[in-house]
N, C-alpha and C. Protein backbone atom coordinates (compact mmCIF):
# COMPACT_ATOMS: atom_id res chain seq x y z
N UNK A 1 -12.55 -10.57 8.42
CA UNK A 1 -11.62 -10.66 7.30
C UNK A 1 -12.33 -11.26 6.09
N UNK A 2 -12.24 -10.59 4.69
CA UNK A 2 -12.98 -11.05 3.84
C UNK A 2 -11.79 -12.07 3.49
N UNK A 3 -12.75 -13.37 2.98
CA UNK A 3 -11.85 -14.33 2.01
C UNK A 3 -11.98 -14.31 0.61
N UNK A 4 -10.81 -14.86 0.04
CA UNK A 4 -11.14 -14.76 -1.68
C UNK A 4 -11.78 -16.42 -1.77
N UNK A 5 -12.12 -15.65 -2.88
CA UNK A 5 -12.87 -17.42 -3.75
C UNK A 5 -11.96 -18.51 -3.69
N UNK A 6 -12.09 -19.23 -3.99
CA UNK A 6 -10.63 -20.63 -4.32
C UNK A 6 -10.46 -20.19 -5.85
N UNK A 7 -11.37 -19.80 -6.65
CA UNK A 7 -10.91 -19.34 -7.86
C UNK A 7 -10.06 -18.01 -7.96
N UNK A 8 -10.25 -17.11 -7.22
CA UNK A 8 -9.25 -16.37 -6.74
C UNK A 8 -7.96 -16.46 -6.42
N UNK A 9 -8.02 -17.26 -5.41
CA UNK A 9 -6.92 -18.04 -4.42
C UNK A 9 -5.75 -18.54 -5.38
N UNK A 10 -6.19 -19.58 -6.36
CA UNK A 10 -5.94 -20.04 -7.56
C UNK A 10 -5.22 -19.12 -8.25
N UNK A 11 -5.48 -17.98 -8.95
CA UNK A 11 -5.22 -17.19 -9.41
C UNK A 11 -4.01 -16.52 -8.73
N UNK A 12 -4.16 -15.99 -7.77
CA UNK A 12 -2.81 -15.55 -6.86
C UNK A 12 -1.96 -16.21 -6.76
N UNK A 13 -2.01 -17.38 -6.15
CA UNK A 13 -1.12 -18.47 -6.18
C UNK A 13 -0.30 -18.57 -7.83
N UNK A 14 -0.68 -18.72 -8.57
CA UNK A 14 -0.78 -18.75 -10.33
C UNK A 14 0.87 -17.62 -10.25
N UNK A 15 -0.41 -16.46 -10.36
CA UNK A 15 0.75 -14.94 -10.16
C UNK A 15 1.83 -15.27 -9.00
N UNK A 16 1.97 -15.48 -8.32
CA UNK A 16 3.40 -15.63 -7.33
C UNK A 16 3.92 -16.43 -8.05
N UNK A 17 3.58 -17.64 -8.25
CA UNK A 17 4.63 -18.83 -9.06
C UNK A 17 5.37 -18.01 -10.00
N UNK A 18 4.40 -17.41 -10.43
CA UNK A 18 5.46 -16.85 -12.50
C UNK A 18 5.67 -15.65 -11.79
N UNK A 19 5.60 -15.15 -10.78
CA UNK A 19 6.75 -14.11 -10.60
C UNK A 19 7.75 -14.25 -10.07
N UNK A 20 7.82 -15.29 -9.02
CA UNK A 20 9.04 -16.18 -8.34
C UNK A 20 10.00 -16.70 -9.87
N UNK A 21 9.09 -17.60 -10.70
CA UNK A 21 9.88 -18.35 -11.49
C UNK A 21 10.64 -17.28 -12.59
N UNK A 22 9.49 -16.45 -12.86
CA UNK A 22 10.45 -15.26 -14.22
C UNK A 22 11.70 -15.05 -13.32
N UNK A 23 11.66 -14.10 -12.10
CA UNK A 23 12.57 -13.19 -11.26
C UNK A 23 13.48 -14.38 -11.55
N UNK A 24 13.54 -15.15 -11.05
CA UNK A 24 14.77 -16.39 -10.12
C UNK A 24 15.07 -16.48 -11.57
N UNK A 25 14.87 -17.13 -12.78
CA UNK A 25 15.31 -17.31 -14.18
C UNK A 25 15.95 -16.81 -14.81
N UNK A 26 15.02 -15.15 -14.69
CA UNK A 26 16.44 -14.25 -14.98
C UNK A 26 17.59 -13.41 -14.74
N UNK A 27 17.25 -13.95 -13.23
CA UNK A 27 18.84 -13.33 -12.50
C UNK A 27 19.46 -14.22 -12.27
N UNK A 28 18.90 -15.89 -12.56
CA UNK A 28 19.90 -16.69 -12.19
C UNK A 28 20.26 -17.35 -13.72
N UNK A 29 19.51 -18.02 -14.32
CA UNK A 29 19.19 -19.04 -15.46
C UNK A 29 19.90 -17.96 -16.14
N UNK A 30 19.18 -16.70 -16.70
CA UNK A 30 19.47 -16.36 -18.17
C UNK A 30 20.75 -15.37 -17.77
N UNK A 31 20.97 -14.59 -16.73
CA UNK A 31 22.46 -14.07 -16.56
C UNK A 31 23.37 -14.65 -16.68
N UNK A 32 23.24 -15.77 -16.42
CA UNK A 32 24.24 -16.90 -16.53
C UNK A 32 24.83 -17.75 -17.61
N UNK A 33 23.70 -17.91 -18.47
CA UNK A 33 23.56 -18.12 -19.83
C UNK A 33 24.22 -17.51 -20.71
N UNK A 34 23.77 -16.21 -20.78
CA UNK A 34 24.10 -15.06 -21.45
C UNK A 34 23.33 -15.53 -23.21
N UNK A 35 23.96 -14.75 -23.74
CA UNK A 35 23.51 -14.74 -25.24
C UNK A 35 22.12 -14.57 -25.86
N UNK A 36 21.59 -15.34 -26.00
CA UNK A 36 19.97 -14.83 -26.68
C UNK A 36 19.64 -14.75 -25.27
N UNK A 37 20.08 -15.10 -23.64
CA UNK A 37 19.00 -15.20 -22.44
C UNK A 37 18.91 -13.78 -22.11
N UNK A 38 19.71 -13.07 -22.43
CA UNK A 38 20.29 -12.13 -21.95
C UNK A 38 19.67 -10.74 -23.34
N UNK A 39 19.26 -11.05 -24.68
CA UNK A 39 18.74 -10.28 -25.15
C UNK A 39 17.70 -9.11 -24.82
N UNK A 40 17.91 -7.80 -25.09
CA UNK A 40 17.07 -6.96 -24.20
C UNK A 40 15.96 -7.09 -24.21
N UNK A 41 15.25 -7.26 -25.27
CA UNK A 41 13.59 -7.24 -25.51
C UNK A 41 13.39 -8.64 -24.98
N UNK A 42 13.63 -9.62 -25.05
CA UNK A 42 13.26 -11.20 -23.87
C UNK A 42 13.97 -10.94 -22.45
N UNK A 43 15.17 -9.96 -22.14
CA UNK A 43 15.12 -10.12 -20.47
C UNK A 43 13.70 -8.85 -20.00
N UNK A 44 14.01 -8.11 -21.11
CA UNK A 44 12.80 -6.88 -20.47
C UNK A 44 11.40 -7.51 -20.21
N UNK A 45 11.08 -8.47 -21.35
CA UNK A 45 9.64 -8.99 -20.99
C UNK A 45 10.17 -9.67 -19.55
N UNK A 46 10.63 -10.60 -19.59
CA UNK A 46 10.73 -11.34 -18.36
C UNK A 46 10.96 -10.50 -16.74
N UNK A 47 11.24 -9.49 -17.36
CA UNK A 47 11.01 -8.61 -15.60
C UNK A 47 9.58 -7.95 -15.76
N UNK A 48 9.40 -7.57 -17.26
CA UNK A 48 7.69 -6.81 -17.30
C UNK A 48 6.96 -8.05 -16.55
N UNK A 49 7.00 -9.19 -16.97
CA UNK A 49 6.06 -10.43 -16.46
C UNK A 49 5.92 -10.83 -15.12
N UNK A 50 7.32 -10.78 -15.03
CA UNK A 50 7.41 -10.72 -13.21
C UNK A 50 6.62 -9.53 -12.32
N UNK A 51 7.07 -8.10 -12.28
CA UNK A 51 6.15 -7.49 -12.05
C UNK A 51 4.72 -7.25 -12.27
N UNK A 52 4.33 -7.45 -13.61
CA UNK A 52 2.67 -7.81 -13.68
C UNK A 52 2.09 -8.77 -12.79
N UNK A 53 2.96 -9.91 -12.59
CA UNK A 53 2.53 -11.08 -11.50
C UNK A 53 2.13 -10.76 -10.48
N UNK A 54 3.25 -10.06 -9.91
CA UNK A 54 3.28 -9.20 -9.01
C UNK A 54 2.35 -8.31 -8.52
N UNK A 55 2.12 -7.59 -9.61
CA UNK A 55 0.53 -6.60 -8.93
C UNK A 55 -0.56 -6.96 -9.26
N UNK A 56 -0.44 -8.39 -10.26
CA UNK A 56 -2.18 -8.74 -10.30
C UNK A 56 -1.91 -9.32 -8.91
N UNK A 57 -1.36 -10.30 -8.26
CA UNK A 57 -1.52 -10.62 -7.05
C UNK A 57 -2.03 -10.00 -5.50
N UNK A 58 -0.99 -8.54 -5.89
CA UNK A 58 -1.46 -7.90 -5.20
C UNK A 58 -2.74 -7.23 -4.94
N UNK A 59 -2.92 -6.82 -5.94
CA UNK A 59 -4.36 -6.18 -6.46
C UNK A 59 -5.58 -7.30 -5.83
N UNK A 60 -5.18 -8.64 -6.16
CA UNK A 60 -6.37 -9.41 -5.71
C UNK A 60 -5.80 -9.54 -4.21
N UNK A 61 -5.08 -9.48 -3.51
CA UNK A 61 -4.86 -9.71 -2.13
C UNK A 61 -5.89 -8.53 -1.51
N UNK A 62 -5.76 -7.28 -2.19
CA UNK A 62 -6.52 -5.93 -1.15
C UNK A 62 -7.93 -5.88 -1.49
N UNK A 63 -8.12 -6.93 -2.64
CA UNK A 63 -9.38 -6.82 -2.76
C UNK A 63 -9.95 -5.72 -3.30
N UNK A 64 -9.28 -5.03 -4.53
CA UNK A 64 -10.15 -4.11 -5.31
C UNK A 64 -9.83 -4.50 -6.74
N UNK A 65 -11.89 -4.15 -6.95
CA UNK A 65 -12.12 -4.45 -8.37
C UNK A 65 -11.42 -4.07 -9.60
N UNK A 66 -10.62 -3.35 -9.20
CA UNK A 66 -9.30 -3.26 -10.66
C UNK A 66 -8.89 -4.51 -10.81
N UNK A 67 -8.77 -5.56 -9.73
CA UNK A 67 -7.57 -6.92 -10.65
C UNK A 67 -7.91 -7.30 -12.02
N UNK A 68 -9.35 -6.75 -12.21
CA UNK A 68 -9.62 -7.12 -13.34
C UNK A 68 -9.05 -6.88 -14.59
N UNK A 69 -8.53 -5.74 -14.66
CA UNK A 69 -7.71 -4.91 -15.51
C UNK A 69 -6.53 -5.58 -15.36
N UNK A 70 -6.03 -5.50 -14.38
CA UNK A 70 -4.48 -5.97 -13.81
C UNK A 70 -4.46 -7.61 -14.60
N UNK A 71 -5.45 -8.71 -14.07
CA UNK A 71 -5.40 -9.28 -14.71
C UNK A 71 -5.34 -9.72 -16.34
N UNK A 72 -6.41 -8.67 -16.69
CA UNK A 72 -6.18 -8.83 -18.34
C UNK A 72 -5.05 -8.81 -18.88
N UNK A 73 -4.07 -7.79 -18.47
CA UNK A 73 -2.84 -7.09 -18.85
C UNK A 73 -2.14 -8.74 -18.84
N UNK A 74 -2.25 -9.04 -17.13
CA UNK A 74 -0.86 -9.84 -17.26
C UNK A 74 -1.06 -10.75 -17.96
N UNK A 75 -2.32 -11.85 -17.87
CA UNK A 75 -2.34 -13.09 -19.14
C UNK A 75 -1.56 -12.49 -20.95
N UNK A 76 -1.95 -11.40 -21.16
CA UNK A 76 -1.54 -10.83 -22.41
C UNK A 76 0.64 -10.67 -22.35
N UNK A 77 0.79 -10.44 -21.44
CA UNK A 77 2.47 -10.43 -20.72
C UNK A 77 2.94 -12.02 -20.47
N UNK A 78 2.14 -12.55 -19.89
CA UNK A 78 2.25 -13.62 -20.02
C UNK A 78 2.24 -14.62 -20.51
N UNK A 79 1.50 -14.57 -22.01
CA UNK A 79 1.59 -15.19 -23.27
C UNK A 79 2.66 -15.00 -23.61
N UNK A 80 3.63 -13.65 -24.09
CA UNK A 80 4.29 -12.73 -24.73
C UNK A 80 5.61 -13.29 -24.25
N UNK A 81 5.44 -13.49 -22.64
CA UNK A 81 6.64 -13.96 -22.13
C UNK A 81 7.04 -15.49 -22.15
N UNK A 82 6.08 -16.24 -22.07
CA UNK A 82 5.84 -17.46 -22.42
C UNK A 82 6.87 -18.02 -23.86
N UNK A 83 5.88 -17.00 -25.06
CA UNK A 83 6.72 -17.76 -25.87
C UNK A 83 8.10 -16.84 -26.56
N UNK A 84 8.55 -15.82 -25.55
CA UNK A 84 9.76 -15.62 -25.44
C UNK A 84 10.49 -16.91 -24.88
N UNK A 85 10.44 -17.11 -24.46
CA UNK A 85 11.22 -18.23 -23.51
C UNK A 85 11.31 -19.17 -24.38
N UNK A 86 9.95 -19.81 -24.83
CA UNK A 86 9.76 -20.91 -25.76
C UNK A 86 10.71 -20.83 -26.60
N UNK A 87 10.80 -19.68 -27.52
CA UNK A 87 11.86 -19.29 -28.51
C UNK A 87 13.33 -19.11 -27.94
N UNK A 88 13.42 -18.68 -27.50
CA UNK A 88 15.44 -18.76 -26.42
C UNK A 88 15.57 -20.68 -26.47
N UNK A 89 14.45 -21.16 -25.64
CA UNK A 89 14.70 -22.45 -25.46
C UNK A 89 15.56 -22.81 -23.74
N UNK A 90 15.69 -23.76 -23.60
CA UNK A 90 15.54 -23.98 -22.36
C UNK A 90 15.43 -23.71 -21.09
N UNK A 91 14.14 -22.64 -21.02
CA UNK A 91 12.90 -22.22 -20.36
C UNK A 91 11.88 -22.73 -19.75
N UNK A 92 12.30 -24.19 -19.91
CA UNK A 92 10.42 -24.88 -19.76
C UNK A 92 9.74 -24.41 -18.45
N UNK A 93 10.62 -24.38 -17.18
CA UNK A 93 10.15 -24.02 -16.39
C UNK A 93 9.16 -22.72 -16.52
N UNK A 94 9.77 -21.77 -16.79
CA UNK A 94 9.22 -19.92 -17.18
C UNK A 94 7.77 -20.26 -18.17
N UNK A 95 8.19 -20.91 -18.99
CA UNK A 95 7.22 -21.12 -20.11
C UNK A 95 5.74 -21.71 -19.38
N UNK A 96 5.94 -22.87 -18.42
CA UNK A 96 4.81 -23.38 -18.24
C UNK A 96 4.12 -22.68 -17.08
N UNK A 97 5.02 -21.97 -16.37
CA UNK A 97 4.22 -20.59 -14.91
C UNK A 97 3.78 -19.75 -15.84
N UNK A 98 4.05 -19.07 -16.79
CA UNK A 98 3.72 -17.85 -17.51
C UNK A 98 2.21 -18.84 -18.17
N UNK A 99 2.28 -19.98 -18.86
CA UNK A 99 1.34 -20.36 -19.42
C UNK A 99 0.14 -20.64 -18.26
N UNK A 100 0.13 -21.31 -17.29
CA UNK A 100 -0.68 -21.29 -16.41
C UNK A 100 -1.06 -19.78 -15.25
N UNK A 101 -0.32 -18.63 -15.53
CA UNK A 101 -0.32 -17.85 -14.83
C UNK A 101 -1.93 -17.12 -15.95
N UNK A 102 -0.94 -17.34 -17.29
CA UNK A 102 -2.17 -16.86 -18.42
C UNK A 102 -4.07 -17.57 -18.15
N UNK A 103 -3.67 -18.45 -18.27
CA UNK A 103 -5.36 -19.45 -17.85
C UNK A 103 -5.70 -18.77 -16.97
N UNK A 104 -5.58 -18.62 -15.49
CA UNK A 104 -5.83 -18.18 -14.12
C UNK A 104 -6.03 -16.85 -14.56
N UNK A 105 -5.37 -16.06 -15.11
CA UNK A 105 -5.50 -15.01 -15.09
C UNK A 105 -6.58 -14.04 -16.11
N UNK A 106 -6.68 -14.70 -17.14
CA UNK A 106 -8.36 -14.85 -18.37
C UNK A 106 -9.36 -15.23 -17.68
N UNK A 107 -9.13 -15.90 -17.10
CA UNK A 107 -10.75 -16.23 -16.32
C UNK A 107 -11.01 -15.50 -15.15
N UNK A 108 -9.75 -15.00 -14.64
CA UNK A 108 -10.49 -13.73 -13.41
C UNK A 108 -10.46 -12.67 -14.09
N UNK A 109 -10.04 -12.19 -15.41
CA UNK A 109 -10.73 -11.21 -15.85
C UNK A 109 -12.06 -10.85 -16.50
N UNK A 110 -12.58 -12.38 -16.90
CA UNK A 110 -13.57 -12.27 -17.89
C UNK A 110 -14.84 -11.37 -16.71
């Protein structure tokens, strides 16, 4: 069985958090909320972000050299979604997985 790096590892871990935290936020937090949580272009990022999480993770689980791509994408989704949230406002949670999902995810692309 091949293993990933811990910088890898890192990285995956990263991507599950902000896809757990987007998903759970916005079917629970911002449905609930409603009003700006619930705006289409900030709930749409927040499921785009979740799924990007999602397959950079995956992508690095099977071990092919695309995550690299995968990764680029999502740090760039993950900025985007980040300071969606930032802007709605009481997000911090979403805001700071998306922001650390971004770090982890620039450096396994570089």
């Amino acid at each position: 069985m091949k293993h990933t790096s811990p910088d890898m590892q890192a990285c995956i871990d990263a991507c599950l958090a902000c896809y757990q935290t987007c998903l759970s936020m916005a079917m629970n937090h911002c449905l609930e909320a409603g009003g700006k949580h619930v705006e289409p272009a900030h709930f749409r990022l927040m499921m785009a972000c979740a799924e990007m999480c999602r397959t950079s993770a995956h992508l690095m689980l099977i071990g092919t050299p695309e995550h690299k791509q995968s990764c680029r994408a999502c740090a760039e989704i993950c900025e985007a979604c980040a300071a969606s949230c930032e802007a709605v406002g009481d997000m911090d949670d979403c805001v700071s997985a998306c922001r650390s999902c971004a770090e982890r995810c620039r450096a396994m692309a570089a």
